[in-house]
C-alpha atoms as a PDB file:
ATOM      1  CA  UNK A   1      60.591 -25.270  12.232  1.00  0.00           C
ATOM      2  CA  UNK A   2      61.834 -23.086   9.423  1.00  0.00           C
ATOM      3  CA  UNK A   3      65.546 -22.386   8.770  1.00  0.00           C
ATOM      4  CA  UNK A   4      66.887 -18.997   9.261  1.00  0.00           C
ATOM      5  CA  UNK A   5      67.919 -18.336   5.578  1.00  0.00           C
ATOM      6  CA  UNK A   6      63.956 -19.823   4.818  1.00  0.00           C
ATOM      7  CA  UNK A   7      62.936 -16.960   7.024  1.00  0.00           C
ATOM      8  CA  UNK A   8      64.920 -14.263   5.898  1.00  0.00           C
ATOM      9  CA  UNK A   9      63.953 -15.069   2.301  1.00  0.00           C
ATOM     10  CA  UNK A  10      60.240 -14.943   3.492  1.00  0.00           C
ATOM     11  CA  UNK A  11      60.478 -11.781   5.590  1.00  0.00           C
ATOM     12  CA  UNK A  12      62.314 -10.324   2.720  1.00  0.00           C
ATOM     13  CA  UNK A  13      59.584 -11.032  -0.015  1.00  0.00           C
ATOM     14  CA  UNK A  14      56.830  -9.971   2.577  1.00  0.00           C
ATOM     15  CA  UNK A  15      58.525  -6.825   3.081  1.00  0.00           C
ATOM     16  CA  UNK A  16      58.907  -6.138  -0.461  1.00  0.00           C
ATOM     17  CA  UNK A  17      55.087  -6.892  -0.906  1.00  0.00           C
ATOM     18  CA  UNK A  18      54.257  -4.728   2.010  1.00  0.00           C
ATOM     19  CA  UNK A  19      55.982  -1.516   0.473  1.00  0.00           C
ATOM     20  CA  UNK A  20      55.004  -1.940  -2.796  1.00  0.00           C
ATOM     21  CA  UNK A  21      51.132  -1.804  -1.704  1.00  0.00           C
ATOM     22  CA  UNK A  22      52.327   1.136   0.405  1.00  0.00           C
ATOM     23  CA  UNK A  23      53.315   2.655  -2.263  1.00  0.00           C
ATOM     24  CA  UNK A  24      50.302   2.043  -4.640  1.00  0.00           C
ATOM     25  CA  UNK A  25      48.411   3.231  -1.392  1.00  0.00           C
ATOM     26  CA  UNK A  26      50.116   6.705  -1.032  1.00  0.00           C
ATOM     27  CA  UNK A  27      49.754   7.205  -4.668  1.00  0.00           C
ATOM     28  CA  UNK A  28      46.307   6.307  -4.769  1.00  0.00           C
ATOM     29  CA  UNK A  29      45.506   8.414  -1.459  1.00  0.00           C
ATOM     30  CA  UNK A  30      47.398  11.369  -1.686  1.00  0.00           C
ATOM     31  CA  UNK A  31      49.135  11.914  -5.298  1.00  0.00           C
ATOM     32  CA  UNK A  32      45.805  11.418  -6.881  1.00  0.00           C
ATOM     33  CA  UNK A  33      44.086  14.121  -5.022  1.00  0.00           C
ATOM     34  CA  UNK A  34      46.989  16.924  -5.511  1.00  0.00           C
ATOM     35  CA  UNK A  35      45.647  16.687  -9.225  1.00  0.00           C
ATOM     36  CA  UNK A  36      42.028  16.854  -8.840  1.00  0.00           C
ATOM     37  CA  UNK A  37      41.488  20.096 -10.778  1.00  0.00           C
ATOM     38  CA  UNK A  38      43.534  19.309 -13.692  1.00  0.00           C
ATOM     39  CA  UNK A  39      42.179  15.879 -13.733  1.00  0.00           C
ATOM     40  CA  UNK A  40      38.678  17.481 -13.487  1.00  0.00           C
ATOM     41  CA  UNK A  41      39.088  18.477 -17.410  1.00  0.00           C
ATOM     42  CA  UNK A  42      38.465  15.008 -18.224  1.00  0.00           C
ATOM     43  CA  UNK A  43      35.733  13.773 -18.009  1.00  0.00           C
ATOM     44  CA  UNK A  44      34.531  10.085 -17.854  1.00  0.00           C
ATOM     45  CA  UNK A  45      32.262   9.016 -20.987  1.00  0.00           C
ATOM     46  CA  UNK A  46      30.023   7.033 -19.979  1.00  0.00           C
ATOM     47  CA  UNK A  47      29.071   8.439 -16.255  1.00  0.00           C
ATOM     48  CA  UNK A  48      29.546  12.081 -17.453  1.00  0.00           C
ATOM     49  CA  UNK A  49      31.291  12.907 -14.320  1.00  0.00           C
ATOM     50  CA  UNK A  50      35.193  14.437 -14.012  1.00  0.00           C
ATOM     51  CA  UNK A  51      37.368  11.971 -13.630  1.00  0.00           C
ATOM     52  CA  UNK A  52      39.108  14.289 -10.420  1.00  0.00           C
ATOM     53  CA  UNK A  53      35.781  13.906  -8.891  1.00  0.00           C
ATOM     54  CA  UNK A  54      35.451  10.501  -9.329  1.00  0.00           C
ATOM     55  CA  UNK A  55      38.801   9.498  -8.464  1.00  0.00           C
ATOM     56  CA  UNK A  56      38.148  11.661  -5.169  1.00  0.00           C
ATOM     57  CA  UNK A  57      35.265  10.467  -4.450  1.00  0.00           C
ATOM     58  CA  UNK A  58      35.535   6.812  -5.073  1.00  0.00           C
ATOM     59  CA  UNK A  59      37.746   5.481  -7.246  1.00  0.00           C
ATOM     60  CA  UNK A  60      40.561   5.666  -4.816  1.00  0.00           C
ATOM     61  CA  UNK A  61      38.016   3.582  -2.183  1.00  0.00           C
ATOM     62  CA  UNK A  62      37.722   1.483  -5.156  1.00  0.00           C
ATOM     63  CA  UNK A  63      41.772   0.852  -5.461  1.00  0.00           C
ATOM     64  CA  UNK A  64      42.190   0.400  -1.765  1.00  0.00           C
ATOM     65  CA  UNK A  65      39.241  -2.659  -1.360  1.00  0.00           C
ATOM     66  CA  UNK A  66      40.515  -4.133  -4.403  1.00  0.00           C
ATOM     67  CA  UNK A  67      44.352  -3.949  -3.126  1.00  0.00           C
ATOM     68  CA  UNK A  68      43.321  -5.557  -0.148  1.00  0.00           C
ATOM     69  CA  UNK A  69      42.464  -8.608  -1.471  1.00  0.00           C
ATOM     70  CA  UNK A  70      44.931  -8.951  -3.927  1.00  0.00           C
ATOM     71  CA  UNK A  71      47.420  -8.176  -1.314  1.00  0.00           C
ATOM     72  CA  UNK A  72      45.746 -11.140   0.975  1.00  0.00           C
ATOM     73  CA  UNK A  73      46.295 -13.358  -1.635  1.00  0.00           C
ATOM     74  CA  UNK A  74      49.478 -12.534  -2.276  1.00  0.00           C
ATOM     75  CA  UNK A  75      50.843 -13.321   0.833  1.00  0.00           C
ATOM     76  CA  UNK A  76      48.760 -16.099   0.814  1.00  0.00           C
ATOM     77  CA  UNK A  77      51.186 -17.696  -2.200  1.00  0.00           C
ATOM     78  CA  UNK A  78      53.973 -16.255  -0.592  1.00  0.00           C
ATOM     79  CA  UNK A  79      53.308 -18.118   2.867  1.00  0.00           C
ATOM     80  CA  UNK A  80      52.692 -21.035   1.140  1.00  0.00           C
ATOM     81  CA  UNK A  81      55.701 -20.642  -1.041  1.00  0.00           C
ATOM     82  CA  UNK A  82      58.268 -20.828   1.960  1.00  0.00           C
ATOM     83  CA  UNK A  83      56.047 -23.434   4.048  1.00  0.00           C
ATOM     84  CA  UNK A  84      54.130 -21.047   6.672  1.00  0.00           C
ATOM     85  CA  UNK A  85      50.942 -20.913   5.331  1.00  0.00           C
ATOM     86  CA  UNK A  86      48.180 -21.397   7.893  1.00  0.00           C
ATOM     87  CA  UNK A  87      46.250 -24.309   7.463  1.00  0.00           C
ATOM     88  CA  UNK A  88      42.434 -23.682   6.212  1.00  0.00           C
END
């Protein structure tokens, strides 16, 4: 059984993890897509489409598959870090 202070520390760092992928999330899902037009004047090199476009269409489905599993795997060392890790 974990200590209290173990737990708060834990619940703490989770927390912190959980808003900061919030965060990335709203920015990536909303703030991204108030600038479409202006972002639409540049335009990717290679694919020849505008990077609003892209970034509309699926970059930001990109972002959020990506962020989910860094943020497993995060948690994942965090668990582990304070001894409540599940075992595999």
């Amino acid at each position: 059984m974990a200590s209290q202070s173990n737990t708060d520390a834990h619940w703490r760092k989770t927390t912190r993890l959980m808003f900061m992928h919030l965060g990335v999330w709203f920015f990536f899902g909303y703030v991204i897509h108030m600038f479409v037009k202006p972002l639409n004047t540049i335009v990717i090199p290679v694919l020849g489409f505008p990077l609003g476009f892209y970034m509309a269409a699926q970059g930001s489905l990109i972002v959020f598959v990506v962020m989910l599993f860094m943020f497993a795997k995060q948690q994942d060392k965090i668990d582990r870090e304070f001894g409540m890790a599940e075992d595999d």
